[in-house]
C-alpha atoms as a PDB file:
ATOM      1  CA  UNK A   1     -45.637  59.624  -6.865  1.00  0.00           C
ATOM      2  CA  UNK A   2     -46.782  59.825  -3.317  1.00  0.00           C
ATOM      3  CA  UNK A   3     -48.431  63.133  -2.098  1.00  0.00           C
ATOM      4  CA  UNK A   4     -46.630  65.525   0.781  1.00  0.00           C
ATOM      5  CA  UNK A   5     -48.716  67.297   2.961  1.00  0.00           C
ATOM      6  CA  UNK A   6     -47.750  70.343   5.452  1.00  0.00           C
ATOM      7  CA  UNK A   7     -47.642  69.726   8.845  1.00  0.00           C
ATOM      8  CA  UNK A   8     -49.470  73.013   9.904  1.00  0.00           C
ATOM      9  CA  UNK A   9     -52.285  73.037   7.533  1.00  0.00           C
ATOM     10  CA  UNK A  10     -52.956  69.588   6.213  1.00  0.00           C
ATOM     11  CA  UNK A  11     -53.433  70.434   2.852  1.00  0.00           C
ATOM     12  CA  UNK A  12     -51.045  69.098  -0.534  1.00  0.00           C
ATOM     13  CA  UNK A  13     -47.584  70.884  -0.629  1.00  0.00           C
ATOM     14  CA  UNK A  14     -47.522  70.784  -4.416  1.00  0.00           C
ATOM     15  CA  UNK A  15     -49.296  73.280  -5.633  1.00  0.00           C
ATOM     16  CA  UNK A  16     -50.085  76.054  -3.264  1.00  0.00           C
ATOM     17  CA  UNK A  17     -47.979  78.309  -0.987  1.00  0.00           C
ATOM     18  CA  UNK A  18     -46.979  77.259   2.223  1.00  0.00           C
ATOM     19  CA  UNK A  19     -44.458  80.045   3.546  1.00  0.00           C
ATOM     20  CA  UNK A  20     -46.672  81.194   6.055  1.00  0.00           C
ATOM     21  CA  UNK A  21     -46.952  77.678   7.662  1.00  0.00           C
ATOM     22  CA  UNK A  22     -43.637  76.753   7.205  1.00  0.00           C
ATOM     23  CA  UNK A  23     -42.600  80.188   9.350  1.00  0.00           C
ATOM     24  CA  UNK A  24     -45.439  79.137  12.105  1.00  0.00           C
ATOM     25  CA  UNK A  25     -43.755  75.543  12.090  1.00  0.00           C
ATOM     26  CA  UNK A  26     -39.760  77.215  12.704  1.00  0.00           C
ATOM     27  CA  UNK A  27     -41.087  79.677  15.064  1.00  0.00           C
ATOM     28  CA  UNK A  28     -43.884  78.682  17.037  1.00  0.00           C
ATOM     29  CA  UNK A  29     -46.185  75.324  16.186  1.00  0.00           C
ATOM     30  CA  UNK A  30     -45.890  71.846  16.425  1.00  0.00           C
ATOM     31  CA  UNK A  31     -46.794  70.239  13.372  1.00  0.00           C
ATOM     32  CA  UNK A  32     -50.496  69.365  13.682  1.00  0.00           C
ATOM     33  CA  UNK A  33     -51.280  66.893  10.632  1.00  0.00           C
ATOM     34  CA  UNK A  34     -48.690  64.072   9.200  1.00  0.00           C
ATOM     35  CA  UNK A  35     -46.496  64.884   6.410  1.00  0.00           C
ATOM     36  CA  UNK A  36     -47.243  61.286   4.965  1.00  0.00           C
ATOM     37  CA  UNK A  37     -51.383  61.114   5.393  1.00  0.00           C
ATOM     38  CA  UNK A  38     -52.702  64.351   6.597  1.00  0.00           C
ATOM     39  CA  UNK A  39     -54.302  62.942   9.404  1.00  0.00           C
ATOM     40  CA  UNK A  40     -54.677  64.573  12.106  1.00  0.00           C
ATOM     41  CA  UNK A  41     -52.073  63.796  14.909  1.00  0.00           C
ATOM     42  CA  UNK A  42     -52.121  64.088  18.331  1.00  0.00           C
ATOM     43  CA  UNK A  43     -50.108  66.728  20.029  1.00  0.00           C
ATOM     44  CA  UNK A  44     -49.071  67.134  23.716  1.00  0.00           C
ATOM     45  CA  UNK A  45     -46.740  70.391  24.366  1.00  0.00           C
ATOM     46  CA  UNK A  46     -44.745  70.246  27.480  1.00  0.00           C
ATOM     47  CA  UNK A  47     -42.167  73.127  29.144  1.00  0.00           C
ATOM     48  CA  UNK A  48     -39.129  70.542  27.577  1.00  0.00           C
ATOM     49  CA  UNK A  49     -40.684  70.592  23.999  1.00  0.00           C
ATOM     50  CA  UNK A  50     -43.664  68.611  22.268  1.00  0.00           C
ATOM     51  CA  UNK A  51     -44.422  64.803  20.644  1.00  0.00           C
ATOM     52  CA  UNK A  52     -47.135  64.753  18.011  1.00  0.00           C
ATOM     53  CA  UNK A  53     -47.917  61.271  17.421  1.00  0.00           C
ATOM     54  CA  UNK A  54     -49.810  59.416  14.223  1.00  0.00           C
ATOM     55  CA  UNK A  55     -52.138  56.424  14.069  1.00  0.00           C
ATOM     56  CA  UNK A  56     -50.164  55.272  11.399  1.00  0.00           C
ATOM     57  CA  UNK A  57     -46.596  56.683  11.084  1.00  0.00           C
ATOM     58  CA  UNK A  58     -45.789  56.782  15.118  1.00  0.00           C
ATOM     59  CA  UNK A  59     -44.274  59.761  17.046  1.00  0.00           C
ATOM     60  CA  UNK A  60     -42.387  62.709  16.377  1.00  0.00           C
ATOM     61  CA  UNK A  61     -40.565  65.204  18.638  1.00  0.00           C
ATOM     62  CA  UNK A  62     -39.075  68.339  18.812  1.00  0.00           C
ATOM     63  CA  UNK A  63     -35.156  68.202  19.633  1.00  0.00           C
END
């Protein structure tokens, strides 16, 4: 089974709580880390939205 990780914290979903980072993500973060790898990704934040981008699983984007 492949591991999940949160987007805010970096950590394994399975196993621990992750409300508080799931609110941050709705409300007010882009996700920082991949939900595939946990690595780190890089994020830009513009007035129109933000792109966080990953080495190895390419670019996401708020809508």
């Amino acid at each position: 089974m492949t591991a999940v990780y949160c987007g805010y914290c970096g950590k394994e979903l399975a196993g621990a709580d992750h409300a508080p980072c799931a609110k941050r993500l709705r409300v007010i973060d882009p996700p920082r880390f991949c939900s595939a790898c946990a690595r780190r990704m890089v994020v830009q934040v513009t007035p129109a939205g933000w792109t966080a981008t990953c080495s190895r699983h390419g670019e996401i984007a708020s809508t």
